[in-house]
PDB file of N, CA and C in Angstrom:
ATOM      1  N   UNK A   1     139.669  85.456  40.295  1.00  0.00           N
ATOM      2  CA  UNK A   1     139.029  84.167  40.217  1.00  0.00           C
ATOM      3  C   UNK A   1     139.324  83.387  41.500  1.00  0.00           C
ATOM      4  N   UNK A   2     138.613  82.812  42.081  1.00  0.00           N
ATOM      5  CA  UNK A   2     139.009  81.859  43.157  1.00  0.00           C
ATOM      6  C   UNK A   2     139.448  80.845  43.001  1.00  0.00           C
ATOM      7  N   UNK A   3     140.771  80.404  43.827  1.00  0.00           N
ATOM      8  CA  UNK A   3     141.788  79.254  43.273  1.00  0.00           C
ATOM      9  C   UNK A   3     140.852  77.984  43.062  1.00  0.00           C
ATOM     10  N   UNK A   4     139.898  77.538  44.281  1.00  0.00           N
ATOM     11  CA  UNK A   4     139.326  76.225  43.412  1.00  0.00           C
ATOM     12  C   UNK A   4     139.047  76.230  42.292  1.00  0.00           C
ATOM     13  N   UNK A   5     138.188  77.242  41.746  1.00  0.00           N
ATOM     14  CA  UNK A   5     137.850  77.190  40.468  1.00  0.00           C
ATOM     15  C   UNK A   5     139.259  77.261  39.054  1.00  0.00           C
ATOM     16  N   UNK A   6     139.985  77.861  39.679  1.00  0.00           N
ATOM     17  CA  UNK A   6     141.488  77.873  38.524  1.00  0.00           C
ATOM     18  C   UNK A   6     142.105  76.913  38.697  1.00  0.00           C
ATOM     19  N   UNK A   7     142.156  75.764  39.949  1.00  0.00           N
ATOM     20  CA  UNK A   7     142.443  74.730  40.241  1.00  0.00           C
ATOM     21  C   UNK A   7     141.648  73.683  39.004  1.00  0.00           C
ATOM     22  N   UNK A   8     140.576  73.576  39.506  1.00  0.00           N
ATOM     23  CA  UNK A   8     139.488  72.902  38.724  1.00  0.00           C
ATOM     24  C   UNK A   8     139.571  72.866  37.263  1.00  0.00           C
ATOM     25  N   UNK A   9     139.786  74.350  36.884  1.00  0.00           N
ATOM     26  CA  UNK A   9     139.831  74.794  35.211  1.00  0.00           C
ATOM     27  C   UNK A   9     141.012  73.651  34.628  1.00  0.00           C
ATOM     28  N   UNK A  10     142.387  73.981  35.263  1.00  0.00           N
ATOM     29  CA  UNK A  10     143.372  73.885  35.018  1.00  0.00           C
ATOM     30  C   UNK A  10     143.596  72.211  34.954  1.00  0.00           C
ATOM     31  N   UNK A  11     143.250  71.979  35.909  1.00  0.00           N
ATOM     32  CA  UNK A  11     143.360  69.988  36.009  1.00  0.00           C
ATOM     33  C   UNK A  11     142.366  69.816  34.902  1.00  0.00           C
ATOM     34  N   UNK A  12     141.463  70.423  34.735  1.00  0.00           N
ATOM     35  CA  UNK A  12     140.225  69.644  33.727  1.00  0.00           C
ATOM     36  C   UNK A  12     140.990  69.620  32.480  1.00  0.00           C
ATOM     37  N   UNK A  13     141.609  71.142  32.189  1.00  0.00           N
ATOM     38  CA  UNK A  13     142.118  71.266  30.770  1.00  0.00           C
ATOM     39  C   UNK A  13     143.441  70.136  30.478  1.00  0.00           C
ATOM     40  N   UNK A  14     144.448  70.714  31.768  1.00  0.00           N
ATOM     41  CA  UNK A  14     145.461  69.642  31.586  1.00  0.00           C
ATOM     42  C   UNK A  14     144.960  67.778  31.139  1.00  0.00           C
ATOM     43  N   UNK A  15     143.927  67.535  32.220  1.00  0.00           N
ATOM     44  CA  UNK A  15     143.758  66.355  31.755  1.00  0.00           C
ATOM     45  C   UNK A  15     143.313  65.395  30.691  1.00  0.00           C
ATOM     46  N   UNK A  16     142.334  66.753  29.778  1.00  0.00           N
ATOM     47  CA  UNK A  16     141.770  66.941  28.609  1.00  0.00           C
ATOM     48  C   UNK A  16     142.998  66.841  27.335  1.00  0.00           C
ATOM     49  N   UNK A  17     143.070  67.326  27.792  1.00  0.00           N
ATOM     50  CA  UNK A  17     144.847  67.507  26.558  1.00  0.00           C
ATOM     51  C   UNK A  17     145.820  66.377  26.858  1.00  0.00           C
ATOM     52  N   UNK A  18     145.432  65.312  27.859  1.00  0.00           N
ATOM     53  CA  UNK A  18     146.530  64.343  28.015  1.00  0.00           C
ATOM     54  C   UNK A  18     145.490  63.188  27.572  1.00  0.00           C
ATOM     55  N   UNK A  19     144.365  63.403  27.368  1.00  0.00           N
ATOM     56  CA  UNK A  19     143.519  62.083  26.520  1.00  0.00           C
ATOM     57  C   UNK A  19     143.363  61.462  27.319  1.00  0.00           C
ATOM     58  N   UNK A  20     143.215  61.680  29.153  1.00  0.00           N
ATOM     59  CA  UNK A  20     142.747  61.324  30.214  1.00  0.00           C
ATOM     60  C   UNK A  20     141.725  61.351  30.433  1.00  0.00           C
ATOM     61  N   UNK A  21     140.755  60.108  31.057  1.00  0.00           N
ATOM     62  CA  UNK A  21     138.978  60.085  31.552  1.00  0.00           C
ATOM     63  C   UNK A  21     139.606  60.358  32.806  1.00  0.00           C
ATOM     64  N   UNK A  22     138.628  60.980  33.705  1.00  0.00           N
ATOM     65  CA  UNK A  22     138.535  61.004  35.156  1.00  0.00           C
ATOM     66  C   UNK A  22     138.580  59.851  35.828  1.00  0.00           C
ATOM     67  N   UNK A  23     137.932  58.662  35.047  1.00  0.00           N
ATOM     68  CA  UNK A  23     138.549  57.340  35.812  1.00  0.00           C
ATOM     69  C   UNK A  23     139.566  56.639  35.346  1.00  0.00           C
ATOM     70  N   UNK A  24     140.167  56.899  34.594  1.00  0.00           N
ATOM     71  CA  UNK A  24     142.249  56.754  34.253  1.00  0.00           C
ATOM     72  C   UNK A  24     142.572  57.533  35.176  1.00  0.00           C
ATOM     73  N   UNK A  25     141.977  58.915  35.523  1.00  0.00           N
ATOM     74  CA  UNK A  25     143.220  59.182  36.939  1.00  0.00           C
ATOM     75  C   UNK A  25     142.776  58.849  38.126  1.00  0.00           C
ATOM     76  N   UNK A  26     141.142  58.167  38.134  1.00  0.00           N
ATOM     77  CA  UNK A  26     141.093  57.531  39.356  1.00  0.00           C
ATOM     78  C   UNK A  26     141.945  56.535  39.620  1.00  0.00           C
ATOM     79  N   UNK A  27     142.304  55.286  38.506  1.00  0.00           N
ATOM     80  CA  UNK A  27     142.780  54.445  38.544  1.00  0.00           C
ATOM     81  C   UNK A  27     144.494  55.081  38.956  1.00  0.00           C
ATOM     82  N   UNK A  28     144.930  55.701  38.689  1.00  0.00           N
ATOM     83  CA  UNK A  28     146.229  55.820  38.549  1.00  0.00           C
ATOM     84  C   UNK A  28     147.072  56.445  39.525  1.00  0.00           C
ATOM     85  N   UNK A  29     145.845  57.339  40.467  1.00  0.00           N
ATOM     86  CA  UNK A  29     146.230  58.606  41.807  1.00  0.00           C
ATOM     87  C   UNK A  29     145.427  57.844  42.475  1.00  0.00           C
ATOM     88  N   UNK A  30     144.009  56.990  42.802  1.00  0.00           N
ATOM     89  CA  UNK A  30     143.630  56.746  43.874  1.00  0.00           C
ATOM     90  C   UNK A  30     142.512  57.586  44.555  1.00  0.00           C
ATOM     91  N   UNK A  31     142.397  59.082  44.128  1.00  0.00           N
ATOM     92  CA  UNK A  31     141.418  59.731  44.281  1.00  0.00           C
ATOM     93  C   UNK A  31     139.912  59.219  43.466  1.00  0.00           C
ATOM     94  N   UNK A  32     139.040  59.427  44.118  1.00  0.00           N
ATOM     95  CA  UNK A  32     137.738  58.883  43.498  1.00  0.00           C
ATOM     96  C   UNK A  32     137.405  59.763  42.517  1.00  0.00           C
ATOM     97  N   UNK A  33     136.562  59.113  41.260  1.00  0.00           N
ATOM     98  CA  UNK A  33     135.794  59.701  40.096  1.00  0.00           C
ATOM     99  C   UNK A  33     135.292  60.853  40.540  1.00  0.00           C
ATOM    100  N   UNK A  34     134.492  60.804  41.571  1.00  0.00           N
ATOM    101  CA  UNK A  34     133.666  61.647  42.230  1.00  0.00           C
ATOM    102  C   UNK A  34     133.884  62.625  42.941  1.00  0.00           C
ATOM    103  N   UNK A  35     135.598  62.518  43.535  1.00  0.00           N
ATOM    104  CA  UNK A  35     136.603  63.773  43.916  1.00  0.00           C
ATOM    105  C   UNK A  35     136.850  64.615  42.796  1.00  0.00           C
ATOM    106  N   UNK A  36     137.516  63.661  41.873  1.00  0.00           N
ATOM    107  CA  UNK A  36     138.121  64.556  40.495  1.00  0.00           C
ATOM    108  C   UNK A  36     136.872  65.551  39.946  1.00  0.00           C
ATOM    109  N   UNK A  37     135.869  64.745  40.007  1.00  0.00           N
ATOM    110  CA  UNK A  37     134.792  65.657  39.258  1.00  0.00           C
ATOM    111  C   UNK A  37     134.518  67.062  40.039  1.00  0.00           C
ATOM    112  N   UNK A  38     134.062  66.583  41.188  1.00  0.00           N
ATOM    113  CA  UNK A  38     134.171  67.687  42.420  1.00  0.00           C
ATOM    114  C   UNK A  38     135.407  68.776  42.587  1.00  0.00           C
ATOM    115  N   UNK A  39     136.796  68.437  41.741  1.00  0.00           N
ATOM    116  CA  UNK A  39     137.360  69.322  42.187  1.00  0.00           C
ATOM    117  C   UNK A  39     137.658  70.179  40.768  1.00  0.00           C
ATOM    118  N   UNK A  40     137.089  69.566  39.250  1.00  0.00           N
ATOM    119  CA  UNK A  40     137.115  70.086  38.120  1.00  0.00           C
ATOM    120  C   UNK A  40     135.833  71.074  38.582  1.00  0.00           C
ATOM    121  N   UNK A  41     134.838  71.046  39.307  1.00  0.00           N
ATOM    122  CA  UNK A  41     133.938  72.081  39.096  1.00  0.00           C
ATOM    123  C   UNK A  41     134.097  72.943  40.603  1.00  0.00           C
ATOM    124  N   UNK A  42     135.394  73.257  40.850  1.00  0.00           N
ATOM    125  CA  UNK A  42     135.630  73.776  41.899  1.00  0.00           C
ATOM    126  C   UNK A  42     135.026  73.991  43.366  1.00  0.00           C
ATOM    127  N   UNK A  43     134.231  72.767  43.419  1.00  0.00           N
ATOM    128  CA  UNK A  43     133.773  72.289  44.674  1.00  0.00           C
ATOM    129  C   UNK A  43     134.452  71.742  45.894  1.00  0.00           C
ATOM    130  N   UNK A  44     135.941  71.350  45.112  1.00  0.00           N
ATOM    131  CA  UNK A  44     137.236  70.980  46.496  1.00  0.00           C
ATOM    132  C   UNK A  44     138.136  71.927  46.408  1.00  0.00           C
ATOM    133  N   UNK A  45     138.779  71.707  47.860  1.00  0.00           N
ATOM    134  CA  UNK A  45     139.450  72.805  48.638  1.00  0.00           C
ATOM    135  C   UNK A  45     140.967  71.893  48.559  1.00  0.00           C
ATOM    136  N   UNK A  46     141.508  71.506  47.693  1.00  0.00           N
ATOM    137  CA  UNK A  46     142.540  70.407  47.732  1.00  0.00           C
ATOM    138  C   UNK A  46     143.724  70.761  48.811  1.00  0.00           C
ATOM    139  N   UNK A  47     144.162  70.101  49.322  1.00  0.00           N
ATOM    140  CA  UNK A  47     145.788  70.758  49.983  1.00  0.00           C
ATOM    141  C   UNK A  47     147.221  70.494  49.255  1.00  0.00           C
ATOM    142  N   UNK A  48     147.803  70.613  49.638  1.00  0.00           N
ATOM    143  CA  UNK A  48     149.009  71.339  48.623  1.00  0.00           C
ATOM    144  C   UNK A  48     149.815  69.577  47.807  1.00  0.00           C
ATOM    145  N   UNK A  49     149.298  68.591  48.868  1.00  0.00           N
ATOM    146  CA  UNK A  49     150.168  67.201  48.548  1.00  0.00           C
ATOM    147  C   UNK A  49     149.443  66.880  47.926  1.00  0.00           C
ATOM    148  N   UNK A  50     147.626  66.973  47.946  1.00  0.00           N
ATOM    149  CA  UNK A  50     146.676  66.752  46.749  1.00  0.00           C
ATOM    150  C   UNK A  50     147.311  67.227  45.363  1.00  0.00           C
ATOM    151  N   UNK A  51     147.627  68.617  45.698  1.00  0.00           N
ATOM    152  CA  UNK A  51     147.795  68.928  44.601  1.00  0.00           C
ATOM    153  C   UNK A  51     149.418  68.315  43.340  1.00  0.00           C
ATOM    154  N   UNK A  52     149.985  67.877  44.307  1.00  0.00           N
ATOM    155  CA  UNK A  52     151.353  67.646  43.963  1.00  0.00           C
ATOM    156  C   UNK A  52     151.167  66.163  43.528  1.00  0.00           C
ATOM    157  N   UNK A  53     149.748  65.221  44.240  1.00  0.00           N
ATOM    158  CA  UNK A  53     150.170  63.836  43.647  1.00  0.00           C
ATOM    159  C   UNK A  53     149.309  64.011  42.232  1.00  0.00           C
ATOM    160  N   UNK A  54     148.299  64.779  42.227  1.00  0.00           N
ATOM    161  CA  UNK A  54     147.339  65.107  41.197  1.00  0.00           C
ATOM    162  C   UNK A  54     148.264  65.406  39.604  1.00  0.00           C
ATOM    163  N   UNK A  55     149.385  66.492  40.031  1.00  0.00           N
ATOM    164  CA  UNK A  55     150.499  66.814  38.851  1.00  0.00           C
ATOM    165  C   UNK A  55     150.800  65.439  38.538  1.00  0.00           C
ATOM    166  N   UNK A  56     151.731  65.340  39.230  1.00  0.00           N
ATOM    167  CA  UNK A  56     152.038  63.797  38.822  1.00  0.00           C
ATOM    168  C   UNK A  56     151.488  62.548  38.020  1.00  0.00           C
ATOM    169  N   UNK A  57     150.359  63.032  38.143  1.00  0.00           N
ATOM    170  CA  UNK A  57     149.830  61.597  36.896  1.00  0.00           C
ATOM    171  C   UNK A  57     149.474  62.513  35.895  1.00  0.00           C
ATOM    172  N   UNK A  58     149.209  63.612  36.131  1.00  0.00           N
ATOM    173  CA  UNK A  58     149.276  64.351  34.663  1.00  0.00           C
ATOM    174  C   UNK A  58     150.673  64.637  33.585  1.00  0.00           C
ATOM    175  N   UNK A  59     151.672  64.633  34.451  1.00  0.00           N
ATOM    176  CA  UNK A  59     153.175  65.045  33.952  1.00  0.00           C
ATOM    177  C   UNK A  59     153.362  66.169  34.047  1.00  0.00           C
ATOM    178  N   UNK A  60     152.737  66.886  35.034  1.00  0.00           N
ATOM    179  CA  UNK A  60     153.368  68.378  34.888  1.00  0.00           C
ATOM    180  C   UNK A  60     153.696  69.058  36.476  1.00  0.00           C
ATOM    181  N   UNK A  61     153.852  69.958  36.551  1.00  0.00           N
ATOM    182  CA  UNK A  61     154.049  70.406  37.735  1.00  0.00           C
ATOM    183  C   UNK A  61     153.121  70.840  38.199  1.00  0.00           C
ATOM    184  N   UNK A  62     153.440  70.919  40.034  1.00  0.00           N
ATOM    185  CA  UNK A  62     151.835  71.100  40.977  1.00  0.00           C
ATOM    186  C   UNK A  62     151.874  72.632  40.514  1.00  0.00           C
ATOM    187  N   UNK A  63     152.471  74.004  40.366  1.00  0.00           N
ATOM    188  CA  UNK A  63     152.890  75.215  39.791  1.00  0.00           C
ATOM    189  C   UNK A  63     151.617  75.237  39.027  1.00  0.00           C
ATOM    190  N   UNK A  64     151.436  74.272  38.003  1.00  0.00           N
ATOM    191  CA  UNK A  64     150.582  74.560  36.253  1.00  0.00           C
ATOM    192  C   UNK A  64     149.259  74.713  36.960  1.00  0.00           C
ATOM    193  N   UNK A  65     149.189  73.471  37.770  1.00  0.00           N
ATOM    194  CA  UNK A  65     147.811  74.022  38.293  1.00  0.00           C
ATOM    195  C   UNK A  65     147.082  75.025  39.541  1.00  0.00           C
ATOM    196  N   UNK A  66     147.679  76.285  39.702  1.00  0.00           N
ATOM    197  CA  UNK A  66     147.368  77.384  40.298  1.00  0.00           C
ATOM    198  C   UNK A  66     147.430  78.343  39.762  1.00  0.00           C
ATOM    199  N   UNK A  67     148.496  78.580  38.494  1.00  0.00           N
ATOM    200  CA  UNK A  67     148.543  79.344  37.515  1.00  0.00           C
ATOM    201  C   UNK A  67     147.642  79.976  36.886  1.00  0.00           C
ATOM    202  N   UNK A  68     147.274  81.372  36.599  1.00  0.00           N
ATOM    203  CA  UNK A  68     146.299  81.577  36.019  1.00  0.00           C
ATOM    204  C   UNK A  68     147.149  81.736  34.401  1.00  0.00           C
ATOM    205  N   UNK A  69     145.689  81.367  33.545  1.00  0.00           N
ATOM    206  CA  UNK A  69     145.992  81.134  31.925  1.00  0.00           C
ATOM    207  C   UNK A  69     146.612  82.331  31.473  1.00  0.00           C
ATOM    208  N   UNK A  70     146.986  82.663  30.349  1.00  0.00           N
ATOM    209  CA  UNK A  70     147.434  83.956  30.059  1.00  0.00           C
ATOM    210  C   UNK A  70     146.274  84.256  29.112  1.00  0.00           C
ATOM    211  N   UNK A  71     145.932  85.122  28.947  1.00  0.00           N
ATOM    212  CA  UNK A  71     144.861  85.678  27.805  1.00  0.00           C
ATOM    213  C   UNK A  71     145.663  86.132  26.664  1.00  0.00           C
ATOM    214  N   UNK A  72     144.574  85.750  25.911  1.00  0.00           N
ATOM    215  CA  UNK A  72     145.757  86.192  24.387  1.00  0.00           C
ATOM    216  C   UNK A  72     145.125  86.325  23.425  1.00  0.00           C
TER     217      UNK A  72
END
């Protein structure tokens, strides 16, 4: 799978499961509605501090989101 897209998966789900809108983490990281959306459908190429302030308003580590899911 290509990391944007497991990037993308992974923030969407995480943020989904934290009862987060895309504009609660606009408000809260500073990245635009229109980034977040862009990078849930793996259209951004984030860099690694993106990715680390992005964890952070989710509560989890920058790790969760590069991770691929486990199948089960």
């Amino acid at each position: 799978m290509d990391m944007r897209t497991l990037v993308g998966r992974n923030f969407a789900r995480l943020r989904r499961e934290r009862g987060l809108t895309q504009e609660e983490v606009e408000a809260r990281s500073g990245f635009s509605q229109q980034y977040i959306s862009s990078l849930e459908r793996g259209r951004r190429n984030p860099t690694v501090i993106t990715l680390y302030e992005l964890a952070q308003v989710l509560g989890v580590s920058h790790v969760e989101l590069v991770t691929p899911e486990k199948e089960g």
